[in-house]
Protein backbone atom coordinates (compact mmCIF):
# COMPACT_ATOMS: atom_id res chain seq x y z
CA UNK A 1 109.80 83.45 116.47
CA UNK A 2 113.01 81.14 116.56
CA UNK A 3 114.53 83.31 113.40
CA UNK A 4 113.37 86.46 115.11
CA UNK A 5 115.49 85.49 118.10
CA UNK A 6 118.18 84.55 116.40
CA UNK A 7 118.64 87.92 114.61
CA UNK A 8 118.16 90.18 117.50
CA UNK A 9 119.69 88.51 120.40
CA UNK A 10 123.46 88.74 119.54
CA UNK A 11 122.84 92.03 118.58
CA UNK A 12 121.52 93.06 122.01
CA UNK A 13 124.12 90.26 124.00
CA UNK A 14 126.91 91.77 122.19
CA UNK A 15 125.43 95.99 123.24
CA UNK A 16 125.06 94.59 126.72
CA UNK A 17 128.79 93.43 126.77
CA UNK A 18 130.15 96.82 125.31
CA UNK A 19 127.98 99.02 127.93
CA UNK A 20 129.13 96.96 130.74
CA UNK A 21 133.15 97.35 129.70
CA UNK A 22 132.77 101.03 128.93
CA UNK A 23 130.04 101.85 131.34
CA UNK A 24 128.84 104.92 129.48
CA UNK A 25 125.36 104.21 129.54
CA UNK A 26 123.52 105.28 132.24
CA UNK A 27 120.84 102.67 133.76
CA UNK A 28 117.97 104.87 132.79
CA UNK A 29 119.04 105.10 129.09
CA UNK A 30 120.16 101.22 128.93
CA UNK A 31 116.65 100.16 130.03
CA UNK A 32 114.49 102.41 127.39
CA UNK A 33 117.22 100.80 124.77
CA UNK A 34 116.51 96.97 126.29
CA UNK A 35 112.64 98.33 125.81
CA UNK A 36 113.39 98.90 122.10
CA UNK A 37 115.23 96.14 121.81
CA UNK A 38 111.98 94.52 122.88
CA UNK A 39 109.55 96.56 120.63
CA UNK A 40 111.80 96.34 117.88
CA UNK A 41 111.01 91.99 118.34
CA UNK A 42 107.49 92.21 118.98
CA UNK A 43 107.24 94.24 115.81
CA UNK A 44 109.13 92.03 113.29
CA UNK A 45 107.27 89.05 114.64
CA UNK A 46 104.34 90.57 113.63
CA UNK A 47 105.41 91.70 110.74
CA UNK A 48 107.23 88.51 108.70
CA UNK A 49 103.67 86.75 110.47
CA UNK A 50 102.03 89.28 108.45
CA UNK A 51 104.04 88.91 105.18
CA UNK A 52 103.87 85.11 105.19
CA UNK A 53 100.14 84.40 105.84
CA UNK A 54 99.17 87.68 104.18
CA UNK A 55 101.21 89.75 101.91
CA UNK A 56 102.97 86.94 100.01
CA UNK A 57 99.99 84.68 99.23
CA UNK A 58 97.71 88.03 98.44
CA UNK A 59 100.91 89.16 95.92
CA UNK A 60 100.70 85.94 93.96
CA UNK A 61 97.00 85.71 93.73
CA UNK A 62 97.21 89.39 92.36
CA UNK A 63 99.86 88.59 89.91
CA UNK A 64 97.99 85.35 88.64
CA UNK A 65 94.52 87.43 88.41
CA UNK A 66 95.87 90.54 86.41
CA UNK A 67 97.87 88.27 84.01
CA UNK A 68 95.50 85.53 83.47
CA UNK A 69 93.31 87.70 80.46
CA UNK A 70 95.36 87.44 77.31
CA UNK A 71 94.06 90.45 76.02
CA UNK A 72 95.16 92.94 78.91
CA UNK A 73 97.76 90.87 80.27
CA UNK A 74 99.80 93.74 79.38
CA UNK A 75 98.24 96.29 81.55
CA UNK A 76 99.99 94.21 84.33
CA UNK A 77 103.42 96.81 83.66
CA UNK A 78 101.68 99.76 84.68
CA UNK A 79 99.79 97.97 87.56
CA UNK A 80 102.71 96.97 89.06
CA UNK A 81 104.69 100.36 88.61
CA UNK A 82 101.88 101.78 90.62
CA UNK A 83 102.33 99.44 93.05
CA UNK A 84 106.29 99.09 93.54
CA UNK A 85 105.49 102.98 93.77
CA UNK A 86 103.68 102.62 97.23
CA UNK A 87 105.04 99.78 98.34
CA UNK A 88 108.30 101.52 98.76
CA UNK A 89 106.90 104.24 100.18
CA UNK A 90 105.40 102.35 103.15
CA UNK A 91 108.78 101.15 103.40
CA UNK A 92 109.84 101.48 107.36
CA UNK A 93 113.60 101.61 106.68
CA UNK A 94 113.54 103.76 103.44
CA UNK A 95 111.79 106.70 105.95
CA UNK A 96 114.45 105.61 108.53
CA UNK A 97 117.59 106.20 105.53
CA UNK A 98 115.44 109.16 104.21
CA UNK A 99 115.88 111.09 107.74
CA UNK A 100 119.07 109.85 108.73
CA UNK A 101 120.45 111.32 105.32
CA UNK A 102 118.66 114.76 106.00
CA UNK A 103 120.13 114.81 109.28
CA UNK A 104 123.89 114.32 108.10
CA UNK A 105 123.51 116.96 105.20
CA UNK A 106 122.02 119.22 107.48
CA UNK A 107 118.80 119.47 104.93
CA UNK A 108 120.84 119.96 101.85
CA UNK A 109 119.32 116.13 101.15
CA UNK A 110 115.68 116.53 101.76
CA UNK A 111 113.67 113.59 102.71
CA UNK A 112 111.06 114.32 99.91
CA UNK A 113 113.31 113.98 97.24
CA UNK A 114 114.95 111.11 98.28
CA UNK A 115 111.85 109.46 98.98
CA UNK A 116 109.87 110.30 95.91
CA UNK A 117 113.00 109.67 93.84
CA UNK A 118 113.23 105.86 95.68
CA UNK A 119 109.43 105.58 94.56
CA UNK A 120 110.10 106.20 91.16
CA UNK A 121 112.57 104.59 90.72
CA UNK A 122 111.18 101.49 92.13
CA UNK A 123 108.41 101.90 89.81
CA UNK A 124 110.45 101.68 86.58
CA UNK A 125 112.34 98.54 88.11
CA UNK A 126 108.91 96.60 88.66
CA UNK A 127 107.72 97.94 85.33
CA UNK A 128 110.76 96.08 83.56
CA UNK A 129 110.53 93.11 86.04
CA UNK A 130 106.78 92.78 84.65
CA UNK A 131 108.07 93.40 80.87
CA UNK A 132 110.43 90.50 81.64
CA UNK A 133 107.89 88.51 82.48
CA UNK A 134 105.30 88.94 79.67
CA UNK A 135 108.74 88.61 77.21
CA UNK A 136 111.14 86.87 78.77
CA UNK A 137 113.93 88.92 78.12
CA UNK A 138 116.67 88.02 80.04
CA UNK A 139 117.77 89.56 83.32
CA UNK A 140 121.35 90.07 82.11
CA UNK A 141 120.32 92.64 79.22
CA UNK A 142 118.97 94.84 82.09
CA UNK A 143 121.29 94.44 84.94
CA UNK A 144 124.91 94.82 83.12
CA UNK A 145 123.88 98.18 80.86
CA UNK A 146 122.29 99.26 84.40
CA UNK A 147 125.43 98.47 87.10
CA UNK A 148 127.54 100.09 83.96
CA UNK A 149 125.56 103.01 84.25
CA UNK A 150 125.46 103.32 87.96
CA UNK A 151 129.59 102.81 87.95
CA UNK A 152 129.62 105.45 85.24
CA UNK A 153 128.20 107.97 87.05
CA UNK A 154 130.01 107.43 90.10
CA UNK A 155 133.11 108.98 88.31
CA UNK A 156 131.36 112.21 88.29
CA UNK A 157 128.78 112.45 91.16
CA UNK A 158 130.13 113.59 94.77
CA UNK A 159 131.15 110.98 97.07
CA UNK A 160 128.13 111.17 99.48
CA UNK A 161 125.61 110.44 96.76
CA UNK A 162 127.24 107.27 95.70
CA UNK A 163 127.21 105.92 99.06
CA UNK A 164 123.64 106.94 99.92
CA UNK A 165 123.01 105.84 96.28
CA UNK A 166 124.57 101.81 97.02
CA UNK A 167 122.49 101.92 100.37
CA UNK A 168 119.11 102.80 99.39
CA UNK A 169 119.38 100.12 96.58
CA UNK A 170 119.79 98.05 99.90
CA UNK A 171 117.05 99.83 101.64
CA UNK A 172 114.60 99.46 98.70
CA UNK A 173 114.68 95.52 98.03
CA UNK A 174 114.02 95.61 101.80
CA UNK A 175 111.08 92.99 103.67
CA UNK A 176 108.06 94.51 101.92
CA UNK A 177 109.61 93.80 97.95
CA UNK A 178 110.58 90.54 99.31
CA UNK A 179 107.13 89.99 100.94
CA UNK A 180 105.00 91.28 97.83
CA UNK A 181 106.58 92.30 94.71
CA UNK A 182 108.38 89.41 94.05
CA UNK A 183 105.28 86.97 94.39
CA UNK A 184 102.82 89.37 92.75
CA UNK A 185 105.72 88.65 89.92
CA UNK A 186 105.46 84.61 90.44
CA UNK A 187 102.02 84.97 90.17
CA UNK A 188 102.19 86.62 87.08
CA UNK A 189 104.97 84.30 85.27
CA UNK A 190 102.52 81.23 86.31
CA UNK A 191 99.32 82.91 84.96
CA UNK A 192 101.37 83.81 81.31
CA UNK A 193 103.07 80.27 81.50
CA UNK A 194 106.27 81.93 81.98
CA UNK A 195 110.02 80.31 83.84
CA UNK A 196 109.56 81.35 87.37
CA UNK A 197 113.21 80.86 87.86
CA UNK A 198 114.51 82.65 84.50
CA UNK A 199 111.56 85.65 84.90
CA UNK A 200 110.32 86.45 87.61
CA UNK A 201 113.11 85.60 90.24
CA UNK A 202 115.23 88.74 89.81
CA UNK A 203 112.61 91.31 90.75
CA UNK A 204 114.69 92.20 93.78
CA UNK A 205 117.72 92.54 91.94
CA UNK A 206 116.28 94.96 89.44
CA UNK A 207 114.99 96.42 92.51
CA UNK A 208 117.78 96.89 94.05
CA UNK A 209 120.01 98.76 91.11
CA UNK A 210 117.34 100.81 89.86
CA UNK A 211 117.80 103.40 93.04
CA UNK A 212 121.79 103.33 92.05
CA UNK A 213 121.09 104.79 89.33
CA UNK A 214 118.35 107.34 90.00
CA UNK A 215 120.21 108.75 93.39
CA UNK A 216 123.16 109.42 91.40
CA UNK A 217 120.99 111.18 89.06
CA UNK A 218 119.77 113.37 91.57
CA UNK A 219 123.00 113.94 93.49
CA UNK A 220 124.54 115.46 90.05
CA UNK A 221 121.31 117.54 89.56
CA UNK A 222 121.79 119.15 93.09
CA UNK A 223 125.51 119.57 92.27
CA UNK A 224 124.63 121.36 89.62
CA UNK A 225 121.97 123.39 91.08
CA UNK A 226 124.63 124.40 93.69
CA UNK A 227 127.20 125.19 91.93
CA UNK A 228 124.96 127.53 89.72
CA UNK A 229 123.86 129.30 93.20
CA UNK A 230 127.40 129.57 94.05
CA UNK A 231 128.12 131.63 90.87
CA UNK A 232 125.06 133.40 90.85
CA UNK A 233 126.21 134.43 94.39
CA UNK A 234 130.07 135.35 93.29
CA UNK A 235 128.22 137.37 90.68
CA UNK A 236 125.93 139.17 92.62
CA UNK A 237 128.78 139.88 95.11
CA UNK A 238 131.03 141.08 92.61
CA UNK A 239 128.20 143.53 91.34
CA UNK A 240 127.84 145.23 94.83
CA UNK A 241 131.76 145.64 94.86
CA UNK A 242 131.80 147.34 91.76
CA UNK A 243 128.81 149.37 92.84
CA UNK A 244 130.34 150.67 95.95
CA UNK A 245 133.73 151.85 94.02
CA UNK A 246 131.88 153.35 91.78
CA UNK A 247 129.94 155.41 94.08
């Protein structure tokens, strides 16, 4: 309750400052904001109440149960990918980047594909989180080839798919990987006799670059895709030209 306070009230203090200098807001419109200012506490109360006596004990217990059996220990990897899979989809603020980025490309950026691509990509990330933890491989292998990567292919991707890309690596290492993934991953280092600190701690930074990567990947396929419907257009256009002098 105290940390929930903390977080939301000089957020709120400082709106109710601005709105009283400017005065743009009308009283109507202040008071449904103050309302979901109020909702919005009442729901992450419940919610980090629900994560801590819930999700995070239920994530270890899950982790220790599936990699306790030496002999399918492995099938953990694909467990997990299935899960990171879903658990990002019921993801509140990857559905509230999703729409906001449809909105501000006017649809070119639909929420599907940025959704499912989040999901996937989330998936692989847990799946080499879990092969990190069966192996202990460690985290640096992954993470420097992967930021190089990302970097890379920021050279060549347009400019609004790198920025979407660096926030929805936010968005995806958001309360629920936090809440879930990474102790279903302490449970599973503990039940393989693994370093919790070396191998499983960096779940939500794998999380987190994963989506850098696979945006970016997607933003350069739709580049593509348009500029091959802008020439198919030109083409097409040039066709009816030479039609008409012809005739």
């Amino acid at each position: 309750m105290k940390e929930i306070a903390v977080s939301v009230a000089p957020i709120v203090v400082f709106f109710l400052i601005f709105s009283s200098i400017t005065r743009k807001r009308a009283p109507v419109k202040l008071g449904r904001i103050m309302v979901g200012a109020l909702y919005t506490t009442v729901g992450l109360i419940i919610f980090l109440t629900g994560a801590n006596v819930g999700f995070a004990p239920l994530g270890r217990e899950l982790g220790l149960a599936m990699a306790s059996n030496d002999a399918g220990k492995w099938v953990i990897i694909p467990i997990g990918m299935l899960i990171g899979f879903f658990v990002v989809k019921a993801e509140p603020a990857v559905h509230v980047l999703t729409k906001q980025v449809n909105t501000i490309t006017a649809g070119a950026v639909s929420e599907t594909a940025i959704c499912n691509t989040l999901c996937i990509s989330v998936a692989v990330s847990v799946g080499l989180s879990f092969m990190r933890v069966l192996t202990g491989i460690s985290i640096l292998y992954l993470l420097i080839p992967g930021y190089a990567i990302a970097l890379l292919l920021s050279l060549f991707v347009p400019d609004i798919f790198v920025s979407i890309a660096f926030d929805s690596g936010g968005v995806a290492s958001g309360p629920m990987t936090a809440a879930f993934l990474l102790p279903l991953a302490i449970g599973a280092c503990e039940a393989v006799g693994g370093n919790i600190a070396t191998d499983a701690f960096g779940t939500v930074a794998m999380v987190a670059m994963t989506p850098l990567i696979a945006i970016q990947v997607l933003g350069g396929l739709s580049e593509i895709r348009r500029q091959r419907t802008m020439r198919e257009t030109v083409t097409a256009t040039a066709r009816v030209r030479e039609t008409v002098i012809r005739l």
